[in-house]
C-alpha atoms as a PDB file:
ATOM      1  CA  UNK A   1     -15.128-189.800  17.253  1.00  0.00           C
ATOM      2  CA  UNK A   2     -12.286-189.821  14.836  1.00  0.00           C
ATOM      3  CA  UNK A   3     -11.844-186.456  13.032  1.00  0.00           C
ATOM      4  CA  UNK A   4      -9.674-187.732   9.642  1.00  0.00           C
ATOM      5  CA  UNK A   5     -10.299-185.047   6.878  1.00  0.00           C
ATOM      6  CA  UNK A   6      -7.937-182.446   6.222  1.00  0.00           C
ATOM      7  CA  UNK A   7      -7.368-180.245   2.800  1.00  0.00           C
ATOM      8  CA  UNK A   8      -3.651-180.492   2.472  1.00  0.00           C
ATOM      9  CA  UNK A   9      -1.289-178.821  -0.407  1.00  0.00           C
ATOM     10  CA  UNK A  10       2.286-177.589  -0.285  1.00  0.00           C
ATOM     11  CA  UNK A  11       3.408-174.166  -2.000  1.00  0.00           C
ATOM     12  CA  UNK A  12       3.383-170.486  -1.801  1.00  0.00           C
ATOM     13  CA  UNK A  13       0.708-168.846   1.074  1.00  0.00           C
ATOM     14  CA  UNK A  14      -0.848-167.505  -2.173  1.00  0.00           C
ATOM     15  CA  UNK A  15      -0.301-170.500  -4.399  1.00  0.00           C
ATOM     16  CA  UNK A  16      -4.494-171.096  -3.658  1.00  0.00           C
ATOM     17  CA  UNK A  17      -7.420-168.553  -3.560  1.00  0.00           C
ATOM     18  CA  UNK A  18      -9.357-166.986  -1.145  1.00  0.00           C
ATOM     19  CA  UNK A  19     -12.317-169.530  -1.578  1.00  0.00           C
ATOM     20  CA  UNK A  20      -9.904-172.524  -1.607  1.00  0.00           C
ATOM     21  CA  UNK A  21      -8.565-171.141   1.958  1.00  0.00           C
ATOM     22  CA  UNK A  22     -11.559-170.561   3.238  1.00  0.00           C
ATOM     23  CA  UNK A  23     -13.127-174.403   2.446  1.00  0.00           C
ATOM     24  CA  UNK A  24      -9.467-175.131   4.055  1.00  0.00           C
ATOM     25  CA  UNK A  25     -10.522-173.413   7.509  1.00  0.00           C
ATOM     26  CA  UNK A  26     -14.001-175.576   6.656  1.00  0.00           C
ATOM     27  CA  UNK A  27     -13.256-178.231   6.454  1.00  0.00           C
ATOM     28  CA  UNK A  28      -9.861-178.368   8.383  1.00  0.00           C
ATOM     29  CA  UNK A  29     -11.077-176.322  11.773  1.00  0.00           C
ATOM     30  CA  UNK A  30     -14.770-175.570  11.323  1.00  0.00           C
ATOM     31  CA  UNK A  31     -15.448-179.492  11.004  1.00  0.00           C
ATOM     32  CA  UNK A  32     -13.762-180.788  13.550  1.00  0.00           C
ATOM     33  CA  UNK A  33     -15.135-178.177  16.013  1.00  0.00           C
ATOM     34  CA  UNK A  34     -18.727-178.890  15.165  1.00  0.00           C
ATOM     35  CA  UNK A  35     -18.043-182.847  14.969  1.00  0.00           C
ATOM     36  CA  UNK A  36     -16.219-182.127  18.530  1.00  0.00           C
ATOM     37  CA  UNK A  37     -18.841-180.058  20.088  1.00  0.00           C
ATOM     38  CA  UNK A  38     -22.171-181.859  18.986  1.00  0.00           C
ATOM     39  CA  UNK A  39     -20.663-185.558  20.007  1.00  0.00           C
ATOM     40  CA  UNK A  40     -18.392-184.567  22.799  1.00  0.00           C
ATOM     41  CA  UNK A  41     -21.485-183.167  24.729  1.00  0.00           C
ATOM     42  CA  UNK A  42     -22.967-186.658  24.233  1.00  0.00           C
ATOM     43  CA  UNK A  43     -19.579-187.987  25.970  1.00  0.00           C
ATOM     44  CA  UNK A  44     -19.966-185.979  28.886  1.00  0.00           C
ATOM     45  CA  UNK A  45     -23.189-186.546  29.721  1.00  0.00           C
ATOM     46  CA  UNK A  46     -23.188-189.782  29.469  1.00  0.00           C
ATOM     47  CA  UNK A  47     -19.324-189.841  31.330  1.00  0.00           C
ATOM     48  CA  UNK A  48     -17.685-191.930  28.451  1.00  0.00           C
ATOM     49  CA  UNK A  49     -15.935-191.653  24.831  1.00  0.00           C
ATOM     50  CA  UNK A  50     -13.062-190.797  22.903  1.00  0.00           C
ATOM     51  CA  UNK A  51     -12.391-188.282  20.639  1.00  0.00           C
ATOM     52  CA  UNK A  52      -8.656-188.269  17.955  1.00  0.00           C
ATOM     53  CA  UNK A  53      -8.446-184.938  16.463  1.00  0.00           C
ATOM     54  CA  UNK A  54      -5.776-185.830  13.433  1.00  0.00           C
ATOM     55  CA  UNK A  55      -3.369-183.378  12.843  1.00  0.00           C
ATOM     56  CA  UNK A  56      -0.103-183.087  11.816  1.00  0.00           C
ATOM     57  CA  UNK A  57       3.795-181.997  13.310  1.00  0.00           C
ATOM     58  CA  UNK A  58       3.269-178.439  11.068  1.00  0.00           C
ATOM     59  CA  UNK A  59       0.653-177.243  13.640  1.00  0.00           C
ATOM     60  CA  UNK A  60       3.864-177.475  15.866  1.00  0.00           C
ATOM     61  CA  UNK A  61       5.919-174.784  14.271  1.00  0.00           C
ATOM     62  CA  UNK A  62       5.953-171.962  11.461  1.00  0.00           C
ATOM     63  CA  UNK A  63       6.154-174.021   8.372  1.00  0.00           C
ATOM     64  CA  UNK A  64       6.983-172.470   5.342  1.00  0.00           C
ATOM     65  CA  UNK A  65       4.882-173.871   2.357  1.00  0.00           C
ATOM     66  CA  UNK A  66       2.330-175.492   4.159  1.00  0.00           C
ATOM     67  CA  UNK A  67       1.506-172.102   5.920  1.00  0.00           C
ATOM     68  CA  UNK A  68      -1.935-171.830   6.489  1.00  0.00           C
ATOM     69  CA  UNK A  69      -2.554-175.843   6.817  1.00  0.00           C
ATOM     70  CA  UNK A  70      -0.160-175.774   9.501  1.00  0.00           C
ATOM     71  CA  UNK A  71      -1.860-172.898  11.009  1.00  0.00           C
ATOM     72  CA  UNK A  72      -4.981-175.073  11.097  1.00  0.00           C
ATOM     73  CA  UNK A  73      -3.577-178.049  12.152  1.00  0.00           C
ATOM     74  CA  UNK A  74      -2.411-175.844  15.116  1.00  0.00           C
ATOM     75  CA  UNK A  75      -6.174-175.419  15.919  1.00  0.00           C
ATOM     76  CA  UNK A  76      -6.834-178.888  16.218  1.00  0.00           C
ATOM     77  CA  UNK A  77      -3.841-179.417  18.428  1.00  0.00           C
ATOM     78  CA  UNK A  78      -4.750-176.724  21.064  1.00  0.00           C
ATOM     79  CA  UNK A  79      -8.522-178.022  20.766  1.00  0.00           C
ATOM     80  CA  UNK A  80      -7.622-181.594  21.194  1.00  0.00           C
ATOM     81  CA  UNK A  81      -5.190-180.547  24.279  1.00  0.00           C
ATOM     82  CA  UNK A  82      -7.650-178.373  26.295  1.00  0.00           C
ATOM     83  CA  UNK A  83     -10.460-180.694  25.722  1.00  0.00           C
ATOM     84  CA  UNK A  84      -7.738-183.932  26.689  1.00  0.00           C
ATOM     85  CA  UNK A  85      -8.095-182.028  30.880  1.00  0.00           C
ATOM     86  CA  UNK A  86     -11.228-180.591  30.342  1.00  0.00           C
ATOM     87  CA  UNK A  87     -13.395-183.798  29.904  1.00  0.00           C
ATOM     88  CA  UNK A  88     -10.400-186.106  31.991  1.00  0.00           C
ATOM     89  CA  UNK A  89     -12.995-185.886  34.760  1.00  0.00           C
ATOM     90  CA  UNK A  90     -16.180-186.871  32.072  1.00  0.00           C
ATOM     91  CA  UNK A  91     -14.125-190.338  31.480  1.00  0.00           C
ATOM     92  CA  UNK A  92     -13.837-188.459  27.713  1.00  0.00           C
ATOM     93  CA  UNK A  93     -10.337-189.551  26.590  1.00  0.00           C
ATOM     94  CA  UNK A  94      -9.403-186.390  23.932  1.00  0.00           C
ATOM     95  CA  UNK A  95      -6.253-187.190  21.722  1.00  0.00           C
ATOM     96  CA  UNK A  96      -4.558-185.444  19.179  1.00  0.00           C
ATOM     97  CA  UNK A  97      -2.917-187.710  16.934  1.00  0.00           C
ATOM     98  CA  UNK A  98      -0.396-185.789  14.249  1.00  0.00           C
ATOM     99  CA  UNK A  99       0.751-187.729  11.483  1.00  0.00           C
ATOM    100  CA  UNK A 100       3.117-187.570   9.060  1.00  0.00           C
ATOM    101  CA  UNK A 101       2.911-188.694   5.342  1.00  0.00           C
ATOM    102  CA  UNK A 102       0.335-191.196   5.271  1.00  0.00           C
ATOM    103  CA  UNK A 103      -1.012-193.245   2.473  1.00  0.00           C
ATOM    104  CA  UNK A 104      -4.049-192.243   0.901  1.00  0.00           C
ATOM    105  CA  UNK A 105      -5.492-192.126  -2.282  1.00  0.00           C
ATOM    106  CA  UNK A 106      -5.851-187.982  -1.792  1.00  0.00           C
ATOM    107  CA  UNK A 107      -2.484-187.860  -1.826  1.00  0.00           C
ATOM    108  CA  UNK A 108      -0.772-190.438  -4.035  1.00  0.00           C
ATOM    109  CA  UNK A 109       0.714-188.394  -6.320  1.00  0.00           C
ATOM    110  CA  UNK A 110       2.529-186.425  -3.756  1.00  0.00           C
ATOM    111  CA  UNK A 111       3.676-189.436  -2.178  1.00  0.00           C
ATOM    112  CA  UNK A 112       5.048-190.831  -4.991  1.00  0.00           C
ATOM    113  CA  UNK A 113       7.727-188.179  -5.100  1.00  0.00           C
ATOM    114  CA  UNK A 114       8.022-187.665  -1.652  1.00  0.00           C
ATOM    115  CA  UNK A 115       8.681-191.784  -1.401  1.00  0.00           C
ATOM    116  CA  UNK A 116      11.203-191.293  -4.152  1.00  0.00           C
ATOM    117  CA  UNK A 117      13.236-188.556  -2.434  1.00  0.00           C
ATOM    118  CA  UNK A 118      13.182-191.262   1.035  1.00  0.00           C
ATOM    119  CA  UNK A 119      10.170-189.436   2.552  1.00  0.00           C
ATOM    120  CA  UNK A 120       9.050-192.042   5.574  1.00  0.00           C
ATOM    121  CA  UNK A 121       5.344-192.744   4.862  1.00  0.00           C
ATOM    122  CA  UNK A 122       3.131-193.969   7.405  1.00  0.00           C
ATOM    123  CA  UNK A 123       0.142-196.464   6.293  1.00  0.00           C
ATOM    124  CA  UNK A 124      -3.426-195.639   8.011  1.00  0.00           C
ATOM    125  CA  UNK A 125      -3.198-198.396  10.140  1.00  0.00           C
ATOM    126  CA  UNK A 126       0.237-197.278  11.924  1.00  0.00           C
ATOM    127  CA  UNK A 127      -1.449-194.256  12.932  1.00  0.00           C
ATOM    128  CA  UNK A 128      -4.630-196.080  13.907  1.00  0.00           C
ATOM    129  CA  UNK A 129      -2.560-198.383  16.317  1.00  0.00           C
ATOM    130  CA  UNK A 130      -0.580-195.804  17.812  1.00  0.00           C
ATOM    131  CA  UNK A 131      -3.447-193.515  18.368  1.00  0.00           C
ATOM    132  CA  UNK A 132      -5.092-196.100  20.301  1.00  0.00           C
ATOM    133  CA  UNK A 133      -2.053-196.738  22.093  1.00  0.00           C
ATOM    134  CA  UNK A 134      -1.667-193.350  23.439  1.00  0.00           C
ATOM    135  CA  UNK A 135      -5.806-192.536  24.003  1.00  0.00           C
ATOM    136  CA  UNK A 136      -6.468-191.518  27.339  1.00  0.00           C
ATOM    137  CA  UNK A 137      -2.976-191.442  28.472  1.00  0.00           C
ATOM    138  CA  UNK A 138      -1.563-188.061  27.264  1.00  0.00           C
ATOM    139  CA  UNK A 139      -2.964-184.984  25.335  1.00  0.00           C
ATOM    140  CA  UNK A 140      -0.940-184.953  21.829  1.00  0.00           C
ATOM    141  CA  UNK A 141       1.276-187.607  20.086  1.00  0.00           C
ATOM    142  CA  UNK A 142       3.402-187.815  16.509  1.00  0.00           C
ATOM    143  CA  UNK A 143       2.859-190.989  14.692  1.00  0.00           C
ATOM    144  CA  UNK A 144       6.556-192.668  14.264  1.00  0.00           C
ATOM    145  CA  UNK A 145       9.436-192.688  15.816  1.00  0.00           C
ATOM    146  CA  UNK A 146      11.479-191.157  12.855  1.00  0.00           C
ATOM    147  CA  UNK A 147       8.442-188.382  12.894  1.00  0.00           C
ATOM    148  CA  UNK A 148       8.987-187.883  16.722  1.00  0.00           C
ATOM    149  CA  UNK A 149      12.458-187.504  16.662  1.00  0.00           C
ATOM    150  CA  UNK A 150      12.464-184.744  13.651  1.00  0.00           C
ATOM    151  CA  UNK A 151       9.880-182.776  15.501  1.00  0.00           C
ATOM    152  CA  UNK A 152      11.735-182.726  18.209  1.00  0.00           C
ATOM    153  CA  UNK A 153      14.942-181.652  16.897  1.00  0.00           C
ATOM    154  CA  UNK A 154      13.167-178.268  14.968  1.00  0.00           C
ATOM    155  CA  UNK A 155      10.830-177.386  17.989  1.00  0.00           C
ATOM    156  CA  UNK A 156      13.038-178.695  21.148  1.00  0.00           C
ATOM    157  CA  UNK A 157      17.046-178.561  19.658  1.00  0.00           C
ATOM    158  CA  UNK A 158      16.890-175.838  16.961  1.00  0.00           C
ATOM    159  CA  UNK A 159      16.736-172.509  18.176  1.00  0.00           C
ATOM    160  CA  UNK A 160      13.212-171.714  16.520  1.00  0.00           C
ATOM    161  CA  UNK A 161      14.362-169.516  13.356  1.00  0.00           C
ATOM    162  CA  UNK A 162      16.341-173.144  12.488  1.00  0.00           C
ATOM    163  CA  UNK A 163      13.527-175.288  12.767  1.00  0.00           C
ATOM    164  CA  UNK A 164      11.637-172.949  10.348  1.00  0.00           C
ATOM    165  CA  UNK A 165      13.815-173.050   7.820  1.00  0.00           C
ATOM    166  CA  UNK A 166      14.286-176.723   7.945  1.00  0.00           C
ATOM    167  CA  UNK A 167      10.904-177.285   7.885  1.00  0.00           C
ATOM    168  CA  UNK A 168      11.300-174.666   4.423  1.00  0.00           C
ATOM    169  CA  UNK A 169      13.786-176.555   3.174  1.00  0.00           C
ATOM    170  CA  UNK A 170      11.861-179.873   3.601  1.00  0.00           C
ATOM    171  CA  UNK A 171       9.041-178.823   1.668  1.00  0.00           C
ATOM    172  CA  UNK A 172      11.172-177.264  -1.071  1.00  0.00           C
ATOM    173  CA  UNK A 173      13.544-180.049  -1.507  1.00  0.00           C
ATOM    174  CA  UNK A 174      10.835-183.136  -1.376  1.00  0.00           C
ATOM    175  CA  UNK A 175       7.564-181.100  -2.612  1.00  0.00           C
ATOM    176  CA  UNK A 176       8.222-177.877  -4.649  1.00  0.00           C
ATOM    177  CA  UNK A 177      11.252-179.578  -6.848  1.00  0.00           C
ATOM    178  CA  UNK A 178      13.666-176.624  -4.994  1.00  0.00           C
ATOM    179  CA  UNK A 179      11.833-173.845  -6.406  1.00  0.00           C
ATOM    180  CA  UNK A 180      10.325-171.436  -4.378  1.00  0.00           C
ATOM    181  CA  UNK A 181       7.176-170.714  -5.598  1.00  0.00           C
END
């Protein structure tokens, strides 16, 4: 099971209504869970599978802009981690796979300025390959070393009120033009 879809924007916590948020939590939490619970039990009982929860590095800290889609892609990290232990016994390999920028026709226009300001874009098959690379052998992974090593300056070298605001400054500076919405 690969859980892909994702509703994604950047801007303001209120930049979207109520409804839009709520088909966010839908479609970004609800889905995966259901996907996860209905074919995972499969997995287990019949002691194989795998399972890639895609996520993304916002789920690993407070980041301003993307707010409540990093909140969600939070969810899918803790899901993917628990369940990577819980079903290690079941042969069920559970990954969660966070990406960065990738290529996809959902988000095009984005990347276009986010390629123009030197944004590193991954392609759906880099993620593919290192998601199969790391299956079965640890809970969570970022896609790319230049990804890795970001993340792991704001959530490992920062002292934690830094890495937000980088991560605020990211968005505004490659995203929002450098006007806070």
């Amino acid at each position: 099971l690969v859980s892909n879809a994702a509703l994604a924007t950047v801007g303001g916590f209120w930049a979207d209504d109520l409804d839009f948020e709520r088909r966010r939590i839908n479609i970004n939490c609800c889905s995966p869970f259901g996907l996860t619970y209905h074919f995972g039990a499969l997995m287990k009982a019949r002691r194989r599978g795998g399972i890639v929860l895609m996520s993304s590095g916002t789920g690993l800290i407070g980041s301003p802009y993307y707010t409540h889609y990093g909140a969600t892609r939070a969810y899918n990290i803790i899901l993917a981690e628990g369940l990577w232990y819980e079903l290690k016994p079941d042969n069920v390999h559970v990954l969660a796979c966070m990406a960065g920028l990738t290529s996809s026709p959902g988000a095009a226009e984005a990347l276009e300025v986010a390629r123009a300001r030197g944004s590193l874009i991954n392609t759906p098959e880099e993620n593919v390959e290192e998601a199969v690379l790391y299956l079965g052998k640890r809970p969570s992974m970022q896609v790319g070393a230049p990804n890795r090593r970001m993340m792991f300056v704001v959530t490992r070298l920062l002292p934690r009120p830094l890495g937000i605001r980088e991560i605020g400054k990211h968005a505004l500076n490659n995203f929002l033009d450098g006007v806070r919405p």
